[in-house]
Protein backbone atom coordinates (compact mmCIF):
# COMPACT_ATOMS: atom_id res chain seq x y z
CA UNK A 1 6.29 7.76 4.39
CA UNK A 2 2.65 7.80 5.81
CA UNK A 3 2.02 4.59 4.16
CA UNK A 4 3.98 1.11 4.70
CA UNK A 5 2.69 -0.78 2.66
CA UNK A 6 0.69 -1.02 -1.16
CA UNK A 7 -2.83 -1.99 0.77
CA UNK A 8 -2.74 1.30 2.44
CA UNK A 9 -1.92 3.50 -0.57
CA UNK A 10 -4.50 2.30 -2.69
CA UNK A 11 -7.36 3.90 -0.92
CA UNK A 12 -5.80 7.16 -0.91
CA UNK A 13 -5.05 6.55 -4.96
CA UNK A 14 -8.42 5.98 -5.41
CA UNK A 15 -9.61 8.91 -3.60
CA UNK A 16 -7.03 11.12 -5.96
CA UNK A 17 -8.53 9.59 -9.07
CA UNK A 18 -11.93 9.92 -7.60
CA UNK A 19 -13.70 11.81 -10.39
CA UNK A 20 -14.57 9.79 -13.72
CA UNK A 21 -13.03 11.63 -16.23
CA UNK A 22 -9.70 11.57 -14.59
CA UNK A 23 -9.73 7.46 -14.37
CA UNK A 24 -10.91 7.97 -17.80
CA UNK A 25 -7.30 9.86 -18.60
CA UNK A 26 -5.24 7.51 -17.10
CA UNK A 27 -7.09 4.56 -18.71
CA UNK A 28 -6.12 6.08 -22.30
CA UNK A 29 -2.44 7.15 -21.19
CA UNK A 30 -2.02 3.53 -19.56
CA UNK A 31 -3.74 1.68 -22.65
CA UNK A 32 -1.30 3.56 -24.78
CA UNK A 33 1.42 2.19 -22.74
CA UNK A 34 0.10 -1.33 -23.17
CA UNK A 35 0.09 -1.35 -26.95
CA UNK A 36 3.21 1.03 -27.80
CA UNK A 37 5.33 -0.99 -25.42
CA UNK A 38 4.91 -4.31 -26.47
CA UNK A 39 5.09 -2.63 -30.31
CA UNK A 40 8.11 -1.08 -30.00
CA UNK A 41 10.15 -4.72 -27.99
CA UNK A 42 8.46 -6.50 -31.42
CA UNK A 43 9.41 -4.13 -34.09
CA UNK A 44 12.42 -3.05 -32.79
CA UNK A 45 11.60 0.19 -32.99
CA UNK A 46 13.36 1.54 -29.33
CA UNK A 47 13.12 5.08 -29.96
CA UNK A 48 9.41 4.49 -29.18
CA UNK A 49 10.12 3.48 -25.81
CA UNK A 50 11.24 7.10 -24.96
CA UNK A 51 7.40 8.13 -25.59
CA UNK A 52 6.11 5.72 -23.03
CA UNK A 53 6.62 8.32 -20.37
CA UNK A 54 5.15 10.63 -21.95
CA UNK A 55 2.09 9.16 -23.21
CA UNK A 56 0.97 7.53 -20.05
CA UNK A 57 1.86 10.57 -17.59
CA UNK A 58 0.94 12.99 -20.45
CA UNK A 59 -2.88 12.11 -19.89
CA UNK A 60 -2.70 11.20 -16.17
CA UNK A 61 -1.24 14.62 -15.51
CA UNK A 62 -3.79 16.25 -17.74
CA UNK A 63 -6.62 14.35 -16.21
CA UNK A 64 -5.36 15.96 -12.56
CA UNK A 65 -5.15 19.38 -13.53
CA UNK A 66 -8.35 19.45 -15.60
CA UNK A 67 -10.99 17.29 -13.99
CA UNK A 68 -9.45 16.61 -10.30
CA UNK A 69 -7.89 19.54 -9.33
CA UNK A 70 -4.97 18.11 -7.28
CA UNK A 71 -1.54 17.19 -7.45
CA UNK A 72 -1.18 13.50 -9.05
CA UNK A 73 0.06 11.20 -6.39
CA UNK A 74 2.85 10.42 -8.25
CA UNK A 75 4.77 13.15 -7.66
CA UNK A 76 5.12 11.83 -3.64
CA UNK A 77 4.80 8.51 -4.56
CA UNK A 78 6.08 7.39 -7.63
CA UNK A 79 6.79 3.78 -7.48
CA UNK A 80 3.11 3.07 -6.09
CA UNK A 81 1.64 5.66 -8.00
CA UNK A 82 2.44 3.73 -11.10
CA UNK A 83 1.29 0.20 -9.85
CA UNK A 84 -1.82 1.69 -9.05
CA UNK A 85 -2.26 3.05 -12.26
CA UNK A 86 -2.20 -0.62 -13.89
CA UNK A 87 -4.25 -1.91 -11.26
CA UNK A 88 -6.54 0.57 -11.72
CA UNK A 89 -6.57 -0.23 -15.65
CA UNK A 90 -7.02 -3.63 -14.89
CA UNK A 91 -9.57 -3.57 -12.00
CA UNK A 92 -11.79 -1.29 -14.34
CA UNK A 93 -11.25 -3.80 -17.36
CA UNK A 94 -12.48 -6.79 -15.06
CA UNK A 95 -15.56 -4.70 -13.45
CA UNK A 96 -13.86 -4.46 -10.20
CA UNK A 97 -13.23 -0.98 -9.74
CA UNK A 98 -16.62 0.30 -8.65
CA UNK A 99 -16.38 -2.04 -5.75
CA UNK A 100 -12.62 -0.57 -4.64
CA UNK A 101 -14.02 3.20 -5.24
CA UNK A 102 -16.70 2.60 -2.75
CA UNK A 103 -14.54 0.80 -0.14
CA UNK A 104 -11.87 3.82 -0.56
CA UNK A 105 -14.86 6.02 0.16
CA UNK A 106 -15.03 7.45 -3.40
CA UNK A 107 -18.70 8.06 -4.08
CA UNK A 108 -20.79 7.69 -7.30
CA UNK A 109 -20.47 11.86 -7.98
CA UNK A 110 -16.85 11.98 -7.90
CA UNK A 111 -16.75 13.33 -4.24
CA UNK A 112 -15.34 11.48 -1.34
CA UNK A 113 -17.24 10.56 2.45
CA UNK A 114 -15.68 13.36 4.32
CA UNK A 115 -15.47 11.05 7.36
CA UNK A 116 -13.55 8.66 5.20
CA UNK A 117 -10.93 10.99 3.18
CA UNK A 118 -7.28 9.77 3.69
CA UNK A 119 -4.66 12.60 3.54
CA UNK A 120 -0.56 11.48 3.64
């Protein structure tokens, strides 16, 4: 595994979710996993919890092949793949995100500094 440790991956997650309307797919995927998850534990309805896949990989996956054009990171790495995608929910919840998508090279038209791309 190219990277050893969370720190390294997220630049490289970052630069896979570079384009806006992708992060905007995995926002709605990953806020439908925040509400239906918590639902389903309270109402006892477990059948939902089957949809959680689904809904949040449903939308990232979309977001990939429509607006990114590249294989979703989760596929290689899945564990950090989908810790990134709730930091990424909440670093763009609490303003932060701009700030990481800049360090990770990402720039403000969806296109990452060729002298600062990451590749596994």
């Amino acid at each position: 595994m190219p990277f050893a440790t969370f720190r390294q991956f997220w630049p490289y997650y970052l630069q896979q979710h570079a384009r806006r309307r992708t992060r905007i797919a995995h926002y709605v995927g990953t806020s439908i996993i925040v509400v239906l998850f918590p639902f389903a534990v309270v109402t006892g309805r477990w059948p939902l919890l089957l949809t959680l896949p689904v809904a949040g990989y449903g939308f990232a996956w979309a977001g990939h092949a429509l607006f990114e054009r590249n294989r979703p990171a989760t596929l290689a790495y899945p564990f950090w793949s989908l810790r990134a995608d709730f930091v990424m929910w909440e670093r763009f919840i609490g303003g932060q995100l701009s700030r990481d998508l800049s360090r990770a090279g990402v720039l403000p038209d969806g296109t990452i500094d060729p002298a600062r791309r990451l590749t596994p």
